[in-house]
PDB file of N, CA and C in Angstrom:
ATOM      1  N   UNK A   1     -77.822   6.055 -59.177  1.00  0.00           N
ATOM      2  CA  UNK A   1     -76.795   6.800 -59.856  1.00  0.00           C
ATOM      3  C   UNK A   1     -76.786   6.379 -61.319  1.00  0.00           C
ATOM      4  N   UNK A   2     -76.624   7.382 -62.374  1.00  0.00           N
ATOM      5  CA  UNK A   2     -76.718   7.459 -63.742  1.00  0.00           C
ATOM      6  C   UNK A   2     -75.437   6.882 -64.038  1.00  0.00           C
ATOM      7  N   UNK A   3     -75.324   6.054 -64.467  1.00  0.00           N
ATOM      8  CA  UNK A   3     -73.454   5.549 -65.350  1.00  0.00           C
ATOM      9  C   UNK A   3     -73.677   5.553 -66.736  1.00  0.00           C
ATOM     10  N   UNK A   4     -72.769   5.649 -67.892  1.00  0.00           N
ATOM     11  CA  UNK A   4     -72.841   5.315 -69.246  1.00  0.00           C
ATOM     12  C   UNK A   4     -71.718   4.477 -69.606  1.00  0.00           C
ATOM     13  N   UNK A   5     -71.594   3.353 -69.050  1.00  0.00           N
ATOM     14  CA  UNK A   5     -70.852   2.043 -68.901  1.00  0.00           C
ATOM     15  C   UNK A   5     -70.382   2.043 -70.070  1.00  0.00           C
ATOM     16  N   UNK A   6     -69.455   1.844 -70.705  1.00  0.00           N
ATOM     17  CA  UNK A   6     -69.308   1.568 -72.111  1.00  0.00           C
ATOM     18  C   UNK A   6     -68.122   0.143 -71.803  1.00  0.00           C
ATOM     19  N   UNK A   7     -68.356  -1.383 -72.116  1.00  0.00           N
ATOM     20  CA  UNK A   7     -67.422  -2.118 -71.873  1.00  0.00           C
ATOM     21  C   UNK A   7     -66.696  -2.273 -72.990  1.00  0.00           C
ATOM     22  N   UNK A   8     -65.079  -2.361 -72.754  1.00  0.00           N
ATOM     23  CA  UNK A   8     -64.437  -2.231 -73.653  1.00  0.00           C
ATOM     24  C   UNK A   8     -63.213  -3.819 -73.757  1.00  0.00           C
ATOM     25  N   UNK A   9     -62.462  -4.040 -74.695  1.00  0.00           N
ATOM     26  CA  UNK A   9     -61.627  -5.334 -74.878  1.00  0.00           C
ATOM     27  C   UNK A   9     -62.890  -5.958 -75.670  1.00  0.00           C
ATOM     28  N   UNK A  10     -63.660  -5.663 -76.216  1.00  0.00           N
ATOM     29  CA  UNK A  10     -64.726  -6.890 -76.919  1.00  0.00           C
ATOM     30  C   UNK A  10     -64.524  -6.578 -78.401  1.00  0.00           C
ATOM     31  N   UNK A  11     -64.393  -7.278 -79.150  1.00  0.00           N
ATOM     32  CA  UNK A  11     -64.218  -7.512 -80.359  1.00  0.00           C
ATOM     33  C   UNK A  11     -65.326  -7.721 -81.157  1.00  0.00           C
ATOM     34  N   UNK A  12     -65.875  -6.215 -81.676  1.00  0.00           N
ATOM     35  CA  UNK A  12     -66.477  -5.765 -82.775  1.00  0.00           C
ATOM     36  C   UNK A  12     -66.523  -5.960 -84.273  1.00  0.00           C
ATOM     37  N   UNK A  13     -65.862  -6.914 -84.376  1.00  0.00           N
ATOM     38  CA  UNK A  13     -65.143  -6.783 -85.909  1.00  0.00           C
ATOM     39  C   UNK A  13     -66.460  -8.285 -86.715  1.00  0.00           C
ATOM     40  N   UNK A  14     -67.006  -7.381 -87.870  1.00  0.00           N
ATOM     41  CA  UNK A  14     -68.038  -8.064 -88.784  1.00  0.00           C
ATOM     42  C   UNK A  14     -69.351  -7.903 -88.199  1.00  0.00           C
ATOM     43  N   UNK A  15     -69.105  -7.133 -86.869  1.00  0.00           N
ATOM     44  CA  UNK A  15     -70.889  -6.700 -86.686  1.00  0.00           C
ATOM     45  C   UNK A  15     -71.430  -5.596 -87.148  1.00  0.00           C
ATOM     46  N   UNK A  16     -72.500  -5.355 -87.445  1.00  0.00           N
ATOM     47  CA  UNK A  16     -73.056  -4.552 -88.528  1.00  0.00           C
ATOM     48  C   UNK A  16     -73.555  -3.313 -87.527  1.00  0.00           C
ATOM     49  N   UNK A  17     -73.889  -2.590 -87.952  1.00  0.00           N
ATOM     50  CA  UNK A  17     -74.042  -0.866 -86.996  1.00  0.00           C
ATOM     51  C   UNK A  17     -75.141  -1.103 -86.152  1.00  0.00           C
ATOM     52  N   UNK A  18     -76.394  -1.576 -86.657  1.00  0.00           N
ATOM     53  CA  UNK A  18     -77.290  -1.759 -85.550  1.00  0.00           C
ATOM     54  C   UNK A  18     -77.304  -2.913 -84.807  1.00  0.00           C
ATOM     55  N   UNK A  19     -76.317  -4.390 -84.779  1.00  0.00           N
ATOM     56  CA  UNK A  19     -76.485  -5.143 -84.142  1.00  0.00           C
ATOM     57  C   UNK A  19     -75.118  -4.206 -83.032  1.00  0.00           C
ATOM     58  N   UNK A  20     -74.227  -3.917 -83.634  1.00  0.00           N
ATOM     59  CA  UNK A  20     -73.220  -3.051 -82.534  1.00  0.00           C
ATOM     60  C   UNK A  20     -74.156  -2.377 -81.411  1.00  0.00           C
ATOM     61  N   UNK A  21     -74.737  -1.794 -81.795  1.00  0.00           N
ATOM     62  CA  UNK A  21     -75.542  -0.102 -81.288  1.00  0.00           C
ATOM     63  C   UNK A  21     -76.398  -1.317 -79.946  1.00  0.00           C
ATOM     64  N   UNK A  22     -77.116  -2.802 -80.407  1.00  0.00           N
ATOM     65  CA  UNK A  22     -77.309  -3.276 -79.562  1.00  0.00           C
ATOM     66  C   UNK A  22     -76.817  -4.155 -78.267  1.00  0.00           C
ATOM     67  N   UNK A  23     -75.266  -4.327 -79.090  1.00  0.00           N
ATOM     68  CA  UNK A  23     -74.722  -5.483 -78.173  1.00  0.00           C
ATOM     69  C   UNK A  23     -74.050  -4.696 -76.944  1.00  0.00           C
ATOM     70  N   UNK A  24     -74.059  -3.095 -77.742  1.00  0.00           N
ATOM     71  CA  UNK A  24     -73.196  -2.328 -76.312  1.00  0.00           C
ATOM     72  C   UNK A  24     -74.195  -1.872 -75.466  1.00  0.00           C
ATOM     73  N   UNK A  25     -75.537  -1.923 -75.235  1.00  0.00           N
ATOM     74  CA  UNK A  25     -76.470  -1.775 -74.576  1.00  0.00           C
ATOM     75  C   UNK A  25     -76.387  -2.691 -73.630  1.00  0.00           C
ATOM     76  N   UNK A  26     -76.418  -4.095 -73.880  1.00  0.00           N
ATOM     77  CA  UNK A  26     -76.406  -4.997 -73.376  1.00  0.00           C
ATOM     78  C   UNK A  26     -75.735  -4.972 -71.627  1.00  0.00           C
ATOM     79  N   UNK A  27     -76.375  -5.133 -70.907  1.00  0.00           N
ATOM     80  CA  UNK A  27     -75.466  -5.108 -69.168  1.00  0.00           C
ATOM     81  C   UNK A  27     -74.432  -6.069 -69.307  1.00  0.00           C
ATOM     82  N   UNK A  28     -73.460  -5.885 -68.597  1.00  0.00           N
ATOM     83  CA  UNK A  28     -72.419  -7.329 -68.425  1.00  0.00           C
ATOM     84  C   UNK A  28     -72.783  -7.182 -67.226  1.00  0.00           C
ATOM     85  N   UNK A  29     -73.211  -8.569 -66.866  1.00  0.00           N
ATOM     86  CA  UNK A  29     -73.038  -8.981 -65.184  1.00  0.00           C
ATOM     87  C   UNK A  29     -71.630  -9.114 -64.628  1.00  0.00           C
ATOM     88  N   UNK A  30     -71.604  -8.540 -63.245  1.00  0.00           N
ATOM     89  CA  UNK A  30     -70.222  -8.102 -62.468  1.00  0.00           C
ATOM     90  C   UNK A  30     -70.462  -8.976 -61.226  1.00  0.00           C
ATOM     91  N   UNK A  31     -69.555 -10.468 -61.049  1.00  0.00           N
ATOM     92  CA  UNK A  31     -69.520 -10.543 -59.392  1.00  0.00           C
ATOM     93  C   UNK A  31     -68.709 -10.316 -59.004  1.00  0.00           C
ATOM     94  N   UNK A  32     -69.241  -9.369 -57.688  1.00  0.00           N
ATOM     95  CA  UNK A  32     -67.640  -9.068 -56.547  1.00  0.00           C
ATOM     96  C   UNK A  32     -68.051  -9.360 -55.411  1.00  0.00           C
ATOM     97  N   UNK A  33     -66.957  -9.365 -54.603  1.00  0.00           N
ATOM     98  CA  UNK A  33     -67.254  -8.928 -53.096  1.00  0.00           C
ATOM     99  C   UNK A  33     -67.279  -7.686 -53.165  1.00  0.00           C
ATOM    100  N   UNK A  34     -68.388  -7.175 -51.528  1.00  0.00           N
ATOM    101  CA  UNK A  34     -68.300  -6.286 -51.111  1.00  0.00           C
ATOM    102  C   UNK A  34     -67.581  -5.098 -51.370  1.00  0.00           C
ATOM    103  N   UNK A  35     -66.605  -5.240 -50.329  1.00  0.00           N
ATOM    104  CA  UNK A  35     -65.061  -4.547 -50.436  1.00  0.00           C
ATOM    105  C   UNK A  35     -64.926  -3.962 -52.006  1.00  0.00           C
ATOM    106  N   UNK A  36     -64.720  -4.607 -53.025  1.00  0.00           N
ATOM    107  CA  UNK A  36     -64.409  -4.622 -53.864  1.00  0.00           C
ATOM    108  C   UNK A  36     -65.440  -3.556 -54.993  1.00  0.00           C
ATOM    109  N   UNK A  37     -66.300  -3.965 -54.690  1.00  0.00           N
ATOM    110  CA  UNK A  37     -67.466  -3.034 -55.705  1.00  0.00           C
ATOM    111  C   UNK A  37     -67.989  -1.723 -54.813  1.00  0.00           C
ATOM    112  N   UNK A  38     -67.062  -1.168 -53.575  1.00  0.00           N
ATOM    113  CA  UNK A  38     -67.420   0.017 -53.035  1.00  0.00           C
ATOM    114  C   UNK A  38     -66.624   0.810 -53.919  1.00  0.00           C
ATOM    115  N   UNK A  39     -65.140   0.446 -54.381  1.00  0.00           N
ATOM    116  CA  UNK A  39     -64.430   1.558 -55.349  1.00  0.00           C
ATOM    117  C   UNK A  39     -63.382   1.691 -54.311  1.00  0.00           C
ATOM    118  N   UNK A  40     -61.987   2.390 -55.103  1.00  0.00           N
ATOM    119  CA  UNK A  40     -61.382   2.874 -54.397  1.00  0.00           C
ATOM    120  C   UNK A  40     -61.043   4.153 -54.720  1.00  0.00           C
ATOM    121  N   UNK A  41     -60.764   5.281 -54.164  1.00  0.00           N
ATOM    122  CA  UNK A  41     -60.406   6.608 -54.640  1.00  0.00           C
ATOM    123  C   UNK A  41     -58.878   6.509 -54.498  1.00  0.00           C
ATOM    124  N   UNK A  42     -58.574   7.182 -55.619  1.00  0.00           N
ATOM    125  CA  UNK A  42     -57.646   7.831 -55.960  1.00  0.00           C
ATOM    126  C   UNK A  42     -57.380   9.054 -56.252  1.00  0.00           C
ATOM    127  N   UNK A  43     -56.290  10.081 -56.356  1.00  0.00           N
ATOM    128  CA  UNK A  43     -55.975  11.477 -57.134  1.00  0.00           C
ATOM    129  C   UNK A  43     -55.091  11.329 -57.484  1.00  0.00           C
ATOM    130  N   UNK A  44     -53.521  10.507 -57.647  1.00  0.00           N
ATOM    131  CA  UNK A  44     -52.763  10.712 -58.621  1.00  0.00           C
ATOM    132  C   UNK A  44     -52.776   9.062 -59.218  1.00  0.00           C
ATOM    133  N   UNK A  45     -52.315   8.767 -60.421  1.00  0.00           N
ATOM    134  CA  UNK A  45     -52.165   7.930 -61.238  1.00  0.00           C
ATOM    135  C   UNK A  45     -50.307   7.915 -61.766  1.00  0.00           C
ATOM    136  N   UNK A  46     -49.288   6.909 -61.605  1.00  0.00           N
ATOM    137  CA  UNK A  46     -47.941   6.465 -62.235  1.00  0.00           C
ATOM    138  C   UNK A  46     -48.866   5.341 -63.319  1.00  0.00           C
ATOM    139  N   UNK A  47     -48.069   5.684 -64.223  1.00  0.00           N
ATOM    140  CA  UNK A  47     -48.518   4.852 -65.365  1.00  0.00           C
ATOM    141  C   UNK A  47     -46.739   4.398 -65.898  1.00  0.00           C
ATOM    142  N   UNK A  48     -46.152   3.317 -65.760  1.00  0.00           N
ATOM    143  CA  UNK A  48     -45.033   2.954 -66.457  1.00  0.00           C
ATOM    144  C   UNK A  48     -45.192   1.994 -67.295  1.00  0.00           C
ATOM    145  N   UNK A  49     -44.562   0.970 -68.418  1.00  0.00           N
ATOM    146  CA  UNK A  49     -44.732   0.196 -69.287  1.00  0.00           C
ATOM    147  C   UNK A  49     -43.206  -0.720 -69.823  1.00  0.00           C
ATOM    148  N   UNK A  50     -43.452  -1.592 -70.131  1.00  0.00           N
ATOM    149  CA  UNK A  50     -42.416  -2.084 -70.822  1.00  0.00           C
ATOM    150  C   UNK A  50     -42.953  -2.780 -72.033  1.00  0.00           C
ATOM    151  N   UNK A  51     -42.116  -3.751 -73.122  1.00  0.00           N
ATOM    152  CA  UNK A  51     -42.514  -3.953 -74.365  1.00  0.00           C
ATOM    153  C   UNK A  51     -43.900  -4.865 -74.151  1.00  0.00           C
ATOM    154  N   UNK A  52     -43.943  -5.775 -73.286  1.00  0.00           N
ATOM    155  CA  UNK A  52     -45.402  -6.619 -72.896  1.00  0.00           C
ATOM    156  C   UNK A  52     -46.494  -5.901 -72.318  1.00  0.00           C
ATOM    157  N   UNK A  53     -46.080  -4.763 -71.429  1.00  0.00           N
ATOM    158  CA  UNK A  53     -47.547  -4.385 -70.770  1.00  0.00           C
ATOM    159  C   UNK A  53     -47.703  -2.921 -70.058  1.00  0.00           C
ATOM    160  N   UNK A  54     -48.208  -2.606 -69.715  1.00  0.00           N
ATOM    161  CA  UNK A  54     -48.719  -1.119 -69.698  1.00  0.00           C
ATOM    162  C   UNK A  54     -49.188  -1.352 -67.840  1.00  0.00           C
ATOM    163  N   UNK A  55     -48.403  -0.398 -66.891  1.00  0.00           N
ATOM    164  CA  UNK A  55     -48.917  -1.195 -65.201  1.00  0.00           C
ATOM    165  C   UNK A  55     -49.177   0.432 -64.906  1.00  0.00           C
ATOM    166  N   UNK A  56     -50.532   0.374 -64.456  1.00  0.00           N
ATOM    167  CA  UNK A  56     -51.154   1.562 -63.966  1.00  0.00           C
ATOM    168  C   UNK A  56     -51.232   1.504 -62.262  1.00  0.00           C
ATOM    169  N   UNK A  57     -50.345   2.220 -61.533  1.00  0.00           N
ATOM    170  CA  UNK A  57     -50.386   2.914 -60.231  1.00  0.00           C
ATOM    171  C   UNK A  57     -51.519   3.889 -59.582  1.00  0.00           C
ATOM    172  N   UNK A  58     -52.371   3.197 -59.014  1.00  0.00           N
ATOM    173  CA  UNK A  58     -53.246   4.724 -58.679  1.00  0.00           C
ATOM    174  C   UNK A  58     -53.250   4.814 -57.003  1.00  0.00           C
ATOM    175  N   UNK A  59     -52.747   5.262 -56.899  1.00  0.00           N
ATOM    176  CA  UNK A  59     -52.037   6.137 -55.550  1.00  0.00           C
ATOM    177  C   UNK A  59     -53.058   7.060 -54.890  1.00  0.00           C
ATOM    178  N   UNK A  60     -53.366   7.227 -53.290  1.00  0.00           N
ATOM    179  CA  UNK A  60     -54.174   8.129 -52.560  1.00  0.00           C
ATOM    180  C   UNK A  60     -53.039   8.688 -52.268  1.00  0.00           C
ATOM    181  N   UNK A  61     -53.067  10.465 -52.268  1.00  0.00           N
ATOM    182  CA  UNK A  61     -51.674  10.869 -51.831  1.00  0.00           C
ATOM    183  C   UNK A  61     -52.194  11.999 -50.717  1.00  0.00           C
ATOM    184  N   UNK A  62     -52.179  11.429 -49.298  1.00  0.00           N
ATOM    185  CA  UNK A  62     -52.419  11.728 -48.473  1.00  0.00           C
ATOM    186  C   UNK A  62     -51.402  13.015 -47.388  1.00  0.00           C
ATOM    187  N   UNK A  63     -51.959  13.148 -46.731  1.00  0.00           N
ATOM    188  CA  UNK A  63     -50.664  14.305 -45.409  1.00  0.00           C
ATOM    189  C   UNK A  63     -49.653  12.568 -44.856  1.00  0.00           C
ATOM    190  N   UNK A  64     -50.136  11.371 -45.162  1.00  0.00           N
ATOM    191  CA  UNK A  64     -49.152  10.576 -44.377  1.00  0.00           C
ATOM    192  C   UNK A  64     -48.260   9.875 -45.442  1.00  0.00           C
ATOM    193  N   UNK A  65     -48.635  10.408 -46.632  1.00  0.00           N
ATOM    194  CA  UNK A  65     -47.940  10.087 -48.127  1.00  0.00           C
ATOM    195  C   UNK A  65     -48.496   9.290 -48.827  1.00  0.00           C
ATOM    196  N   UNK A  66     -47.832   8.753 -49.863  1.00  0.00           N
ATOM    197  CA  UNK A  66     -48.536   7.935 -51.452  1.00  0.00           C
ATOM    198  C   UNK A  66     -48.889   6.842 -50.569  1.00  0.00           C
ATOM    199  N   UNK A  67     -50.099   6.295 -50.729  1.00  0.00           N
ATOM    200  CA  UNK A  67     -50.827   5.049 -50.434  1.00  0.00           C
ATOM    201  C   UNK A  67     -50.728   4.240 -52.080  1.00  0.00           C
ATOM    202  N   UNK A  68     -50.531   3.373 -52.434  1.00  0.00           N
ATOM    203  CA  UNK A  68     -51.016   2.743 -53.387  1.00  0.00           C
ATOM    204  C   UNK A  68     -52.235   1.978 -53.440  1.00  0.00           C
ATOM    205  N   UNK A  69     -53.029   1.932 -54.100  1.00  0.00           N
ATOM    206  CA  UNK A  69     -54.671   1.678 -53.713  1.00  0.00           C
ATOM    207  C   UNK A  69     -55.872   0.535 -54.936  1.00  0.00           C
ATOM    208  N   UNK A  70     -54.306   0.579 -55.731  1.00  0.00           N
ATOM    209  CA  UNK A  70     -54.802  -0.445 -56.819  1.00  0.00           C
ATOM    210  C   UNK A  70     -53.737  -0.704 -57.968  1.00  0.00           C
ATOM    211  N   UNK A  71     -53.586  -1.097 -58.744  1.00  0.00           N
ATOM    212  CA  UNK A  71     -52.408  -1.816 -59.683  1.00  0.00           C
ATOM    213  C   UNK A  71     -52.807  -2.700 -60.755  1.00  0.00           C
ATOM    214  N   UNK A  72     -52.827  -2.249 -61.896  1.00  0.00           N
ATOM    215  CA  UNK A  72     -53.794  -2.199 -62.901  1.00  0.00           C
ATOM    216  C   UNK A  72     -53.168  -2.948 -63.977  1.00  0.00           C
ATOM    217  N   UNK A  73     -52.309  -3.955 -64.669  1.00  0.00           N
ATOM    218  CA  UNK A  73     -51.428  -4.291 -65.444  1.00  0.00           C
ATOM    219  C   UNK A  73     -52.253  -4.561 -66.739  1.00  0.00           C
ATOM    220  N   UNK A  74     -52.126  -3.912 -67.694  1.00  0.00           N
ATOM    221  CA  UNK A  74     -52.862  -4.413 -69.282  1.00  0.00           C
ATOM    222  C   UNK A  74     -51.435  -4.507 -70.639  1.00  0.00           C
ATOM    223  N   UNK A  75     -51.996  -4.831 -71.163  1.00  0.00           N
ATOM    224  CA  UNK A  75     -51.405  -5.438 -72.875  1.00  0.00           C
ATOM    225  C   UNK A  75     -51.468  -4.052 -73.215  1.00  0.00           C
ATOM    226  N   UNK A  76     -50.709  -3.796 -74.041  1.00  0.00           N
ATOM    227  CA  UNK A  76     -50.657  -2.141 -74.764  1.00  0.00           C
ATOM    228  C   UNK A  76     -51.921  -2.565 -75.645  1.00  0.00           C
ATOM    229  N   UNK A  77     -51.977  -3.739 -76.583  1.00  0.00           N
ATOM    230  CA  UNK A  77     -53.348  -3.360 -77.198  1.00  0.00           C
ATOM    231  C   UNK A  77     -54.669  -2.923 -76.577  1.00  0.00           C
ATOM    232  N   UNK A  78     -54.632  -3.627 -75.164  1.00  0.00           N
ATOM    233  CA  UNK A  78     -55.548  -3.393 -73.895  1.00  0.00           C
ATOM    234  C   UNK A  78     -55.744  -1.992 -73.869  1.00  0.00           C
ATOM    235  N   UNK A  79     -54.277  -1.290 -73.173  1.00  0.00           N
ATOM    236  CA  UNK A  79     -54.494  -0.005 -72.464  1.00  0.00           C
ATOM    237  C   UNK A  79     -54.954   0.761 -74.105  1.00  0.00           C
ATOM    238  N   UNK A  80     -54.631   0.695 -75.203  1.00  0.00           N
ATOM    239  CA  UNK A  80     -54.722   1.748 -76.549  1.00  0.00           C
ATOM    240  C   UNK A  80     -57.020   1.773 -76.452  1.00  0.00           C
ATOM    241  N   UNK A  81     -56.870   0.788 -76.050  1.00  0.00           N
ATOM    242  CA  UNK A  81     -58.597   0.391 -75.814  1.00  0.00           C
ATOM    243  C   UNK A  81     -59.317   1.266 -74.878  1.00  0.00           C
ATOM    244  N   UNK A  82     -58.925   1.177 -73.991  1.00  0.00           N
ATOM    245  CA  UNK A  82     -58.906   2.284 -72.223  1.00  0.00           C
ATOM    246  C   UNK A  82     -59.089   3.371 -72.440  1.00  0.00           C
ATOM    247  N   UNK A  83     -57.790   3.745 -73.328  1.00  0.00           N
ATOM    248  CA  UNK A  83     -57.430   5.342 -73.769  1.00  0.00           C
ATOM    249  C   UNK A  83     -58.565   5.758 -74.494  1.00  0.00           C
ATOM    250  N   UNK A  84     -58.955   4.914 -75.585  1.00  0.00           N
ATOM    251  CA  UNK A  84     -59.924   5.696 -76.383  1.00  0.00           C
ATOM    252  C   UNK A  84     -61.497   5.529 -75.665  1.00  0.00           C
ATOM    253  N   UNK A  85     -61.578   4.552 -75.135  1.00  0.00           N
ATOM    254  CA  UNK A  85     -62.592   4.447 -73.492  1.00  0.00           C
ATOM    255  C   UNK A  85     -62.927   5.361 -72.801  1.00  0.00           C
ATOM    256  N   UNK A  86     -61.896   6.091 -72.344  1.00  0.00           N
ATOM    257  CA  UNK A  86     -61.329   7.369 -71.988  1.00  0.00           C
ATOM    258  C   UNK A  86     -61.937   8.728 -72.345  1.00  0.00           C
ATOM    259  N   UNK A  87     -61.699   8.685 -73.316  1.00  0.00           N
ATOM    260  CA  UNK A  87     -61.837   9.658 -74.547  1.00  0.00           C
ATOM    261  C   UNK A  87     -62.998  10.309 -74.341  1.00  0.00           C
ATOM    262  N   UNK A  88     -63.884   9.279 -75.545  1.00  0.00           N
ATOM    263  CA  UNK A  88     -65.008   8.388 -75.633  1.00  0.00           C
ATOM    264  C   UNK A  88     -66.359   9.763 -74.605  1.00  0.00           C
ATOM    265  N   UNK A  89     -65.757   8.616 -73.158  1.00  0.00           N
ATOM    266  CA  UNK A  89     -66.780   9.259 -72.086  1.00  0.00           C
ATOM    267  C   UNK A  89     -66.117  10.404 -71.734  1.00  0.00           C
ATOM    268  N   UNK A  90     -65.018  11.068 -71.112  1.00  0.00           N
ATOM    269  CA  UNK A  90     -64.591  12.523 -71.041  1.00  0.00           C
ATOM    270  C   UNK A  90     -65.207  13.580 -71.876  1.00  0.00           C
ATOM    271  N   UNK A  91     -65.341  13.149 -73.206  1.00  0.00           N
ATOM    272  CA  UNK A  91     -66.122  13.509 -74.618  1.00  0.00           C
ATOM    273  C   UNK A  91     -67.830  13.840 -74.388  1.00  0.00           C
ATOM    274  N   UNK A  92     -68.452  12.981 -73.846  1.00  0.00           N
ATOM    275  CA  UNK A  92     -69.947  12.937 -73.530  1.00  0.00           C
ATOM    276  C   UNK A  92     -70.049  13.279 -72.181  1.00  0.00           C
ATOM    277  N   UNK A  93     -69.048  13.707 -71.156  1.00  0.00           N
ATOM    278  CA  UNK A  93     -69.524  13.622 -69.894  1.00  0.00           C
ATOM    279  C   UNK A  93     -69.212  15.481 -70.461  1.00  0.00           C
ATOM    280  N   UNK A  94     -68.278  15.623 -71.039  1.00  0.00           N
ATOM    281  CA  UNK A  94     -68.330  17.489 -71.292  1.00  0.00           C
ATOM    282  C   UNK A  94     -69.151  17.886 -71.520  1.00  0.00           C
ATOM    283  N   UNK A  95     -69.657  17.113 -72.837  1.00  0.00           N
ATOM    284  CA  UNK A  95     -71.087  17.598 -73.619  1.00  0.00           C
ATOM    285  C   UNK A  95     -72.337  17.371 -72.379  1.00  0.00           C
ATOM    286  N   UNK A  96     -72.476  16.483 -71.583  1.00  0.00           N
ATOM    287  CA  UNK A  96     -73.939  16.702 -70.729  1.00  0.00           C
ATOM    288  C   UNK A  96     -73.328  17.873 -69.742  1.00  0.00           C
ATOM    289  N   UNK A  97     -72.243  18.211 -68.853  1.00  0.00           N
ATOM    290  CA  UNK A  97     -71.787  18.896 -67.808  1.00  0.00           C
ATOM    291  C   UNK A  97     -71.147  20.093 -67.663  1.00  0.00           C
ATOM    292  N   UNK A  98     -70.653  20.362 -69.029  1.00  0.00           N
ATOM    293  CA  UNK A  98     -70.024  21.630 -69.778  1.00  0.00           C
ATOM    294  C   UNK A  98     -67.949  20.738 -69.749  1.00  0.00           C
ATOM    295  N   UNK A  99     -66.998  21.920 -69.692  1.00  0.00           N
ATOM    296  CA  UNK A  99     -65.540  21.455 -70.301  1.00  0.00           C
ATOM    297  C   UNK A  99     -65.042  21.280 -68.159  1.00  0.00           C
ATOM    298  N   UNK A 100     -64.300  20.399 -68.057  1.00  0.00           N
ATOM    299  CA  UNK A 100     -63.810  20.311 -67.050  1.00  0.00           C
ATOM    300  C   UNK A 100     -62.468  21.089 -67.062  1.00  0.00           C
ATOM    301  N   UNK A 101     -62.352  22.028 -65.908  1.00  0.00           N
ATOM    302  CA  UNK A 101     -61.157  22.822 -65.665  1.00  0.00           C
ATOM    303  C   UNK A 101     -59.998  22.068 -64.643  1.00  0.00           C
ATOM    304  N   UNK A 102     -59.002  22.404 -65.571  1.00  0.00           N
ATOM    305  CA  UNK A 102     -58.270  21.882 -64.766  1.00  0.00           C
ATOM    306  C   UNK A 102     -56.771  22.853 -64.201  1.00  0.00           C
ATOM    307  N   UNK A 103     -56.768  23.226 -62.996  1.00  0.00           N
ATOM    308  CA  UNK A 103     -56.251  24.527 -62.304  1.00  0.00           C
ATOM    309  C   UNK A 103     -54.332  24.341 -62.561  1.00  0.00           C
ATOM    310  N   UNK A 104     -53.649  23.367 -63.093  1.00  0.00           N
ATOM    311  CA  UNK A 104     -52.958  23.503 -63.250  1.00  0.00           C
ATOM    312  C   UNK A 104     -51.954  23.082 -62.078  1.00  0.00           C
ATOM    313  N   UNK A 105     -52.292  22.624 -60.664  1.00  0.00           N
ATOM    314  CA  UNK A 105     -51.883  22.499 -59.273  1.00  0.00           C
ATOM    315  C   UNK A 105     -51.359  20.773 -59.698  1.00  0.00           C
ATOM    316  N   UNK A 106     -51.797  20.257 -60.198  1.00  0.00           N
ATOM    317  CA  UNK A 106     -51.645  18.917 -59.966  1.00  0.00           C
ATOM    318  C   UNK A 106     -50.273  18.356 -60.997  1.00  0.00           C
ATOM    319  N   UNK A 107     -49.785  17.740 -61.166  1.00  0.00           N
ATOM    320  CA  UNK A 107     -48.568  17.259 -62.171  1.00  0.00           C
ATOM    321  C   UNK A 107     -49.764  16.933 -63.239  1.00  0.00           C
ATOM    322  N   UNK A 108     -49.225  16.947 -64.518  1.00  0.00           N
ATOM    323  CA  UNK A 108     -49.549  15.501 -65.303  1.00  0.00           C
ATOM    324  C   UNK A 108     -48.937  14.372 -65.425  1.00  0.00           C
ATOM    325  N   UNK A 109     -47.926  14.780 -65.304  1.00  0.00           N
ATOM    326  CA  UNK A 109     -46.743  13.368 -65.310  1.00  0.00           C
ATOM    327  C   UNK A 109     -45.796  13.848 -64.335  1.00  0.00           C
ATOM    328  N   UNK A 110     -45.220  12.754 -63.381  1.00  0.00           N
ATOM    329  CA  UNK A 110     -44.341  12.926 -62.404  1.00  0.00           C
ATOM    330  C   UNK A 110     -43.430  11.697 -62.924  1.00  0.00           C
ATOM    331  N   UNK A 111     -42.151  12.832 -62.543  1.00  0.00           N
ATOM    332  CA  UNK A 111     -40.606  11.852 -62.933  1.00  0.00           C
ATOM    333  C   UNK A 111     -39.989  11.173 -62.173  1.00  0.00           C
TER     334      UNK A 111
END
């Protein structure tokens, strides 16, 4: 399977364009267990915050109801990192796959 990993929280600051262009090439080695590096699915996401930290909910929302399936807590400077992470690849995954539709069925934000 093709990924375009981009790791993010690393601090770029005084590296020059082509040592950048190389250090994000670079693999980061990942140990997990098992369990852990199969993934978990999700379809909805609660995202709440207070002044220290930003706690991401990602929920399986099944016929037997919301499962919670992972719990994600970052630093707002963290999550502002994510977001543009985010971006970033949503941005390049359009451009190789065409614009992703989205039917309008799902919330974006639930109250």
């Amino acid at each position: 399977m093709e990924t375009d990993q981009s790791p993010i929280g690393v601090n770029h600051q005084g590296v020059g364009t082509m040592e950048k262009a190389q250090e994000e090439r670079q693999a980061i080695p990942i140990n997990t267990a098992d369990e852990m590096s199969r993934g978990r699915y999700s379809n909805t996401l609660l995202v709440t915050h207070g002044p220290e930290e930003f706690i991401m909910d990602f929920l399986l929302q099944s016929p037997n109801g919301a499962h919670l399936v992972a719990r994600v807590i970052v630093t707002p400077g963290h999550m502002k990192r994510i977001v543009k992470a985010l971006a970033e690849n949503l941005e390049k995954y359009e451009a190789r796959f065409g614009e992703i539709q989205v039917d309008g069925s799902t919330p974006l934000s639930m109250q």
